[in-house]
Protein backbone atom coordinates (compact mmCIF):
# COMPACT_ATOMS: atom_id res chain seq x y z
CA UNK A 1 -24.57 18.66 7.12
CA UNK A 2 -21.70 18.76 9.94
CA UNK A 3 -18.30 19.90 8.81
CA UNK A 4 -14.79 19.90 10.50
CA UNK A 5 -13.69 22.66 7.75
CA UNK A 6 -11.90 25.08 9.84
CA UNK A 7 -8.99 27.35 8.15
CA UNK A 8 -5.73 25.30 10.05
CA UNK A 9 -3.15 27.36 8.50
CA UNK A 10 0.13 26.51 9.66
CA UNK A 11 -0.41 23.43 12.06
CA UNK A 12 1.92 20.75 10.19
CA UNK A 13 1.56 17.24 10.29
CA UNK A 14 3.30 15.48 13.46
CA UNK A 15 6.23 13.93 12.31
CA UNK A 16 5.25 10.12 14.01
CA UNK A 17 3.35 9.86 10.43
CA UNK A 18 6.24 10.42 8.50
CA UNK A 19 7.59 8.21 10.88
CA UNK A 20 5.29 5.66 10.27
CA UNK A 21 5.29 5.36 6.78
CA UNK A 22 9.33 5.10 6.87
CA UNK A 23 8.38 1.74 8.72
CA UNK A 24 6.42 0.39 6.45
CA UNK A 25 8.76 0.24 3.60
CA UNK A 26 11.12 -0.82 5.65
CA UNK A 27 8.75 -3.98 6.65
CA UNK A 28 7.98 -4.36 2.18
CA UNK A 29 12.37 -4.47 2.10
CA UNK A 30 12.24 -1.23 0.02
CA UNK A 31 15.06 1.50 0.70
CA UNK A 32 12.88 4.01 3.28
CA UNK A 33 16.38 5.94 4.15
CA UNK A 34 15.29 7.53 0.40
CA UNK A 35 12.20 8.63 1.31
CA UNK A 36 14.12 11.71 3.54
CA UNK A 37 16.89 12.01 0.97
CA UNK A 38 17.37 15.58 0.59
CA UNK A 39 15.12 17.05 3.15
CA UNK A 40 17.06 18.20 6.44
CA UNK A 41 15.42 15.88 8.65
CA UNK A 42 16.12 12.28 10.02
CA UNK A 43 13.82 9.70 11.18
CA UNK A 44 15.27 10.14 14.98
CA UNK A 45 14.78 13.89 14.54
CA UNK A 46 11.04 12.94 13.64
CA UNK A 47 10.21 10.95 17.09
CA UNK A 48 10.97 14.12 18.85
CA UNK A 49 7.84 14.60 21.05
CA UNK A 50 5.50 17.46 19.53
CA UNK A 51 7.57 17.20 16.09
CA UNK A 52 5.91 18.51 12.68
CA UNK A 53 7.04 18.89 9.54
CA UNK A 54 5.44 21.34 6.94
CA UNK A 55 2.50 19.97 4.56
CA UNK A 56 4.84 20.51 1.77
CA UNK A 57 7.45 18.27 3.02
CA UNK A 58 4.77 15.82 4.36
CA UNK A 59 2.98 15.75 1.03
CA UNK A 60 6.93 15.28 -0.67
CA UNK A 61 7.46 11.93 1.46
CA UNK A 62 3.72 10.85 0.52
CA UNK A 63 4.62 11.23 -3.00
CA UNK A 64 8.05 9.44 -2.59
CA UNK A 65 6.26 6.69 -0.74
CA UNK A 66 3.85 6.41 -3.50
CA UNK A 67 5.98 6.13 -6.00
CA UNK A 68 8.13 3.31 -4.26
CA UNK A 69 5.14 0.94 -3.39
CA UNK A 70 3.52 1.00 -6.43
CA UNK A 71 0.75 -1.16 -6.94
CA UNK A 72 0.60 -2.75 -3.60
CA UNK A 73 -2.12 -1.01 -1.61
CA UNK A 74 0.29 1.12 0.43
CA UNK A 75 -2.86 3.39 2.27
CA UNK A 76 -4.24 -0.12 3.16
CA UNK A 77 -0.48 -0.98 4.75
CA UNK A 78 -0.10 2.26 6.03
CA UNK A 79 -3.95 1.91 7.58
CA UNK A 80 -2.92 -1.28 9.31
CA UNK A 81 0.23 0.01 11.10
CA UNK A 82 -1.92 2.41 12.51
CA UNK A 83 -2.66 2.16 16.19
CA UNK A 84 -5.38 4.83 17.34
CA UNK A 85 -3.15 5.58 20.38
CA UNK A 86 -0.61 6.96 17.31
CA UNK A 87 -2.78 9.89 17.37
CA UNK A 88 -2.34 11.33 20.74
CA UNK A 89 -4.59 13.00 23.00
CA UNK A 90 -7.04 12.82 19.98
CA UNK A 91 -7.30 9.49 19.87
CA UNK A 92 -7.30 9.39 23.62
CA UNK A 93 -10.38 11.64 23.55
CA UNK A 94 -11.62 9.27 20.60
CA UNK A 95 -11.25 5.89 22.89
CA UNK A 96 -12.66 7.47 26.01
CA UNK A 97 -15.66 8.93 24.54
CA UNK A 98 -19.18 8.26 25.68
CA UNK A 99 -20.36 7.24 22.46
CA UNK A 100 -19.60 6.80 18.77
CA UNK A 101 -21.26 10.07 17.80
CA UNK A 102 -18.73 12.10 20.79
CA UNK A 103 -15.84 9.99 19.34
CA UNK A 104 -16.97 11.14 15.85
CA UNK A 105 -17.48 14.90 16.71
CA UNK A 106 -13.84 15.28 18.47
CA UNK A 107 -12.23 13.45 15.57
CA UNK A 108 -13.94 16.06 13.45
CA UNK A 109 -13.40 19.02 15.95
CA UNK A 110 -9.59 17.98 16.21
CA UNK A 111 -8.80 16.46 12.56
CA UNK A 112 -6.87 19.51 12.14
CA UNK A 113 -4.60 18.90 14.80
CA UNK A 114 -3.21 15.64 13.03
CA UNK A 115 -4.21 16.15 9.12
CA UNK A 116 -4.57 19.65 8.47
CA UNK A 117 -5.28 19.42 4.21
CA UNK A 118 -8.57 17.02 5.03
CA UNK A 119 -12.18 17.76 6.33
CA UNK A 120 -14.77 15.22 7.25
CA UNK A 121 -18.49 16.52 6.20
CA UNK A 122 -20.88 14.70 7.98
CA UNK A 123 -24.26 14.00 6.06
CA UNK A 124 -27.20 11.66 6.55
CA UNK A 125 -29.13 10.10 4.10
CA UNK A 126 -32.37 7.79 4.53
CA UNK A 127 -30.97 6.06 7.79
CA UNK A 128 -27.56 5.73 7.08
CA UNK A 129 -24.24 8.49 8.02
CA UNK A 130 -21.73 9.25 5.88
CA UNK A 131 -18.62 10.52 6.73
CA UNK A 132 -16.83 12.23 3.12
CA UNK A 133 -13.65 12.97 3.08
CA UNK A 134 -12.28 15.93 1.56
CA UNK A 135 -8.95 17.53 0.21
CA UNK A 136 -8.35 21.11 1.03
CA UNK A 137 -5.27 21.11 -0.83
CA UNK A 138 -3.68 19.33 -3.79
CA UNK A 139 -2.60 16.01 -2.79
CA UNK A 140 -0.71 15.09 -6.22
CA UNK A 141 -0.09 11.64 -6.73
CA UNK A 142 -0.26 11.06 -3.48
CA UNK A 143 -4.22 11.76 -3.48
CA UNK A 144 -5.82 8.48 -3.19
CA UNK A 145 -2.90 7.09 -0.94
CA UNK A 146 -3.87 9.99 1.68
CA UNK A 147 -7.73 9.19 1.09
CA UNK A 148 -7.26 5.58 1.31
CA UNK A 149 -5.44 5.45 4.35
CA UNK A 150 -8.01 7.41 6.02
CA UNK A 151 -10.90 5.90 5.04
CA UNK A 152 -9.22 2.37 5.73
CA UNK A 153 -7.73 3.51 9.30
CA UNK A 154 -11.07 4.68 10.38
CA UNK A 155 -12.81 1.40 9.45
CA UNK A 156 -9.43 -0.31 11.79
CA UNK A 157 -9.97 2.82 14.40
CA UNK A 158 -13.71 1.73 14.97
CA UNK A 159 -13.20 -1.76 15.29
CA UNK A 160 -10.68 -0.63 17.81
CA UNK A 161 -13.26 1.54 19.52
CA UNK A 162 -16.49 -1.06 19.65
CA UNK A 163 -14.05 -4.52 19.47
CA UNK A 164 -16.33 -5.40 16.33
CA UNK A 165 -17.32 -3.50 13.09
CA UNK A 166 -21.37 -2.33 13.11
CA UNK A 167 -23.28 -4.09 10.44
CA UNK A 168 -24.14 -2.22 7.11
CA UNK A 169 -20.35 -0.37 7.20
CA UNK A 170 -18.90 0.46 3.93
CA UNK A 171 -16.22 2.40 2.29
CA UNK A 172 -17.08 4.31 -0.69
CA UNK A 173 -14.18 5.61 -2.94
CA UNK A 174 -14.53 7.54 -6.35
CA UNK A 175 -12.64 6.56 -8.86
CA UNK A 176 -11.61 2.68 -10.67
CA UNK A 177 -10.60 -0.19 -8.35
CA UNK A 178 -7.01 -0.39 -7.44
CA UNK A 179 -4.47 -2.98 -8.51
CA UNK A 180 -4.55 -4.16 -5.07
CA UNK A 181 -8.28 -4.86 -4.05
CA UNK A 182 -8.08 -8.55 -5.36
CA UNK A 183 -5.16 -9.63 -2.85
CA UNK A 184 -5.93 -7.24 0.18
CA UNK A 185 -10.21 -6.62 -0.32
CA UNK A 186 -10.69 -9.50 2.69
CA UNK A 187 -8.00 -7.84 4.68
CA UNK A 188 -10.00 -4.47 5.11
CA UNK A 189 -13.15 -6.27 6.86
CA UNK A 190 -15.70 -4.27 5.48
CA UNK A 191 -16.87 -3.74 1.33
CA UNK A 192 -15.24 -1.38 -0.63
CA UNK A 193 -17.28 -0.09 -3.46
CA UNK A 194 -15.58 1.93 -6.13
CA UNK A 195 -17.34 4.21 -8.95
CA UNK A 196 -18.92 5.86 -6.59
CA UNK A 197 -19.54 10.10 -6.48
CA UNK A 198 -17.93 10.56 -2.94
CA UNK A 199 -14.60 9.05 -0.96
CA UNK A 200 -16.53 8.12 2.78
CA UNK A 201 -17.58 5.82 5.19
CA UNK A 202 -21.05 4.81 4.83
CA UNK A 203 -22.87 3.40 7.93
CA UNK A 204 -26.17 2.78 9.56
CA UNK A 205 -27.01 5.83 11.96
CA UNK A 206 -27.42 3.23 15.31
CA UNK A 207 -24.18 2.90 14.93
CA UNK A 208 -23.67 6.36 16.35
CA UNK A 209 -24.80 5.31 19.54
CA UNK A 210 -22.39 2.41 20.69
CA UNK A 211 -20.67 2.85 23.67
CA UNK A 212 -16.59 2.48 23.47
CA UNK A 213 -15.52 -0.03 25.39
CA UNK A 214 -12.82 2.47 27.17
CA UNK A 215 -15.31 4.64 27.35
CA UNK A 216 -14.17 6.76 30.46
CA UNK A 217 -15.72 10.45 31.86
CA UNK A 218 -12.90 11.44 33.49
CA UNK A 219 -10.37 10.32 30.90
CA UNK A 220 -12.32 11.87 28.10
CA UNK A 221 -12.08 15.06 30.29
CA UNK A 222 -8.48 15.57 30.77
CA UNK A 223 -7.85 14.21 26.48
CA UNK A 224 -10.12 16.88 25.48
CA UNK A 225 -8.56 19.75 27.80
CA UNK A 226 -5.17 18.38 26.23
CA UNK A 227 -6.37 18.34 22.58
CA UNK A 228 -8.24 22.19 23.57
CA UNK A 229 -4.25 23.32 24.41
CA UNK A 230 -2.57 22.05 21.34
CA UNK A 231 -5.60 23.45 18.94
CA UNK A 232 -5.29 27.30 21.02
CA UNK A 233 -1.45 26.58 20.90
CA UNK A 234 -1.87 26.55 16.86
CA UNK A 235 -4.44 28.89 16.85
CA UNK A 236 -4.05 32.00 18.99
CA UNK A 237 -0.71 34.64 18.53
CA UNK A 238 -0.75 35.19 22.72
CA UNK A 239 0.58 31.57 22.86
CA UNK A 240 3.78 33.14 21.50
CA UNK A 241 3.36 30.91 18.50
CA UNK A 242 3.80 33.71 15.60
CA UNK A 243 7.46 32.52 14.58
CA UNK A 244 6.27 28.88 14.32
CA UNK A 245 3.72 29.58 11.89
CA UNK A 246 5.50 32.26 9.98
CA UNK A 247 7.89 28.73 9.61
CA UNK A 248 5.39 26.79 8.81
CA UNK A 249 3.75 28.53 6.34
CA UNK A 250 7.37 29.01 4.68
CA UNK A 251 7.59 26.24 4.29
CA UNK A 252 4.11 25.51 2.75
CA UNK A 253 4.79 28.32 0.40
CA UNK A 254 6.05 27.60 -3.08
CA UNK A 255 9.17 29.62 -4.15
CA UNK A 256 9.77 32.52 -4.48
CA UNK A 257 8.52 33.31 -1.05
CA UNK A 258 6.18 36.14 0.11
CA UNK A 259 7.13 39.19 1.35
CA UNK A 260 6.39 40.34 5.19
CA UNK A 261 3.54 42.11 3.90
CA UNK A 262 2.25 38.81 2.06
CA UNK A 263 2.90 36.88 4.64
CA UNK A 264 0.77 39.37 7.06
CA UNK A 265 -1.96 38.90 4.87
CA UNK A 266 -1.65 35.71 4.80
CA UNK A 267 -1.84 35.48 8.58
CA UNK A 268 -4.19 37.67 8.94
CA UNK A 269 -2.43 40.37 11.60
CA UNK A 270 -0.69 43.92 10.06
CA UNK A 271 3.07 44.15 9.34
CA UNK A 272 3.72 45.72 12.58
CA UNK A 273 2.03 43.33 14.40
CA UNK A 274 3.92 40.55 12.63
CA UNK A 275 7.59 42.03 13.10
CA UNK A 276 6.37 42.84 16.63
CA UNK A 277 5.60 39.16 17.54
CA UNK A 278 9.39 38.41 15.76
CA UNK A 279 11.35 40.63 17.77
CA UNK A 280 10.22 39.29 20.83
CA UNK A 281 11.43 36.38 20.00
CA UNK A 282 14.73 37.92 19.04
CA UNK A 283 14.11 36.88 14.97
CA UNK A 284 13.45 38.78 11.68
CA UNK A 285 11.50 38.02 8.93
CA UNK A 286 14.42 37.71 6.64
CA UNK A 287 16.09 35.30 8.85
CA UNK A 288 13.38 33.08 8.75
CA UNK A 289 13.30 33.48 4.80
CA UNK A 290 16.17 32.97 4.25
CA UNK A 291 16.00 29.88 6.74
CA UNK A 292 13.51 28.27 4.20
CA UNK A 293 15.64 29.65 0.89
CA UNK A 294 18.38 27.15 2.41
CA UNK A 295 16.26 24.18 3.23
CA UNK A 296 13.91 24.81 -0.44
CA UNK A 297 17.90 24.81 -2.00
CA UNK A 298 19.15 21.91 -0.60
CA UNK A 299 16.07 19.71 -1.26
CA UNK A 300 16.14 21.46 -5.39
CA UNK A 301 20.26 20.90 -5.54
CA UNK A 302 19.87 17.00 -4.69
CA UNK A 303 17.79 15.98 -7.59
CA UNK A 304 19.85 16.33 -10.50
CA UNK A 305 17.54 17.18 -13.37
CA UNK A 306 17.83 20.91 -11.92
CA UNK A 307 20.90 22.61 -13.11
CA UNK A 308 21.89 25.29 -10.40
CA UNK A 309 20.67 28.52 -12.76
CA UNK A 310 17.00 26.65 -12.48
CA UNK A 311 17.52 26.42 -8.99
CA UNK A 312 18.33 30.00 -8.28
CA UNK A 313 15.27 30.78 -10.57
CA UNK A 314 12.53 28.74 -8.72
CA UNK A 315 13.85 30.46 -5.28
CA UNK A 316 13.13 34.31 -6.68
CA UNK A 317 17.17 35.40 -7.87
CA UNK A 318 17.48 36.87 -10.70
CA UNK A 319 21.06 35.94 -11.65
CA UNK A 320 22.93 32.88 -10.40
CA UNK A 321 26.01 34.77 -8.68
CA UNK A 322 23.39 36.35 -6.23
CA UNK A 323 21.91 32.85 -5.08
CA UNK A 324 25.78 31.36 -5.06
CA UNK A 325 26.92 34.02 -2.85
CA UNK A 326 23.63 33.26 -0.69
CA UNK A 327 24.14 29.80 -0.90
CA UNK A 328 27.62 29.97 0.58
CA UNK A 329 26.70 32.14 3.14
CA UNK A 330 24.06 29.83 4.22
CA UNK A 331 25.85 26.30 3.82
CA UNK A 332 29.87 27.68 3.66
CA UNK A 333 29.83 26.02 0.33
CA UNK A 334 29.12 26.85 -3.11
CA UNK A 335 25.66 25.39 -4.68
CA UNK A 336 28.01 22.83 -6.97
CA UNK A 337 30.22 21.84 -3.91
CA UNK A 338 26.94 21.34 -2.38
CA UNK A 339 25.90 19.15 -4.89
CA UNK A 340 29.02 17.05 -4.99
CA UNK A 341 29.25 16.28 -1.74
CA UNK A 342 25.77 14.82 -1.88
């Protein structure tokens, strides 16, 4: 068995997918403004080239998205609006690939890059490849949205790649049959069997060797030098990355947050090589805390089922005077002026 499972830490999800999906509930008339209610970020902030947004807040305006579709197949929807260029240089190295099977093992190698909570394990079995995909996180609710879309976008990324689907392709999803199969099933282009013990594509192994019809040496070259950057850009400290993933996983980190210590753990570098790595770049530790205490506050204040002593609870304070004062230092405002004004 082949694996993309690689730890991916703090990489984030590029914010063209939030992006995305605030598109396509603005093509079903639903209200997509609400889908970034209460989250410090706006849909022109998102198209920012290089752009991410934690997993957290990804995985929020999944949720949000679920929740507002329904029972209309939104991964399917989401799938569609999907373009393989969307992905970058990784589905530029994808396109440009010599084969199927290259195109398969960068998408694996790289899947990281663009969704860092899923792995691909790649198995064969009497003939045929299957691709499973896998959670490395809790998805909530928005679980078999996430899965869906995947599986369904790489059944609309192939036929991008070979101009027509190889016989004997299937998606396999665990699990009952959605609300939406009936209306949407012929839409897909390829059977969808349910009930089944894994979430994958199933496919004949000849398939692996089909030749993209982009296929291109030189362009495959220069995508896969660009996608090698971005991954050593996420994964090495001499990039002078260490205060972007210190943000990131802040903001991947349920309240109350970890201390520099935890957080060096977590990272896998000593204390002192941590706060090293900050001062260089002219930060603290606390400041970035306390960056993340502000944006976890605002996003807790706007939903009004929390009453401001919860709120100052979930963040780590022990009375609510001490978050107040916080508050107001952050914002200028108290945490009920706060809440008004929203």
């Amino acid at each position: 068995m082949v694996s993309s499972g690689r730890p991916w830490g703090g990489a984030g999800v590029p914010g063209i997918y939030v992006v995305l999906l605030y598109d396509v509930l603005v093509s079903l008339n639903l209200d997509a403004s609400a889908l970034l209610v209460g989250l410090g970020v706006s849909r022109d902030e998102l198209l920012a080239v290089d752009r991410r947004v934690s997993m957290s807040l990804a995985q929020t305006v999944a949720e949000r998205g679920v929740e507002m579709v329904g029972e209309r197949g939104l991964g399917f929807r989401y799938a569609r609006a999907m373009s393989i260029t969307l992905h970058g240089p990784v589905g530029l190295l994808a396109l440009s690939s010599a084969s199927a099977q290259d195109a398969l093992d960068a998408a694996c190698r790289f899947l990281g890059l663009r969704a860092p909570f899923l792995e691909i394990h790649q198995t064969r079995q009497s003939g045929q490849a299957h691709l499973q995909l896998r959670s490395t996180r809790p998805l909530g609710i928005a679980h078999d949205f996430i899965i869906e879309a995947m599986l369904v976008g790489l059944v609309f990324m192939i036929e991008q790649l070979l101009e027509s689907l190889p016989q004997g392709l299937e998606i396999h999803r665990c699990g009952p049959a959605p609300a939406w199969l009936m209306a949407l099933r012929k839409e897909v282009g390829v059977p969808v069997c349910f009930d089944q013990e894994e979430n994958a594509l199933v496919f004949p192994l000849s398939a692996l060797e089909a030749r993209p019809r982009l296929a291109d040496p030189q362009v495959a070259a220069i995508a896969r030098q660009q996608c090698e950057m971005e991954f050593r850009q996420w994964r090495t400290e001499d990039e002078g990355v260490m205060a972007r993933r210190i943000r990131s996983a802040l903001q991947d980190h349920p309240a109350p947050l970890p201390s520099l210590q935890g957080m060096a753990e977590r990272l896998a570098v000593s204390a002192r090589t941590l706060k090293r790595h900050l001062q260089q770049a002219g930060l603290s530790y606390r400041q970035l805390q306390d960056e993340e205490r502000y944006q976890q506050a605002r996003r807790l204040l706007v939903q009004s089922e929390n009453s401001i002593s919860e709120v100052a609870y979930r963040l780590g304070y022990n009375d609510v005077a001490n978050f107040s004062k916080a508050f107001k230092r952050w914002s200028g405002m108290t945490p009920s002026a706060y809440r008004e004004k929203r």
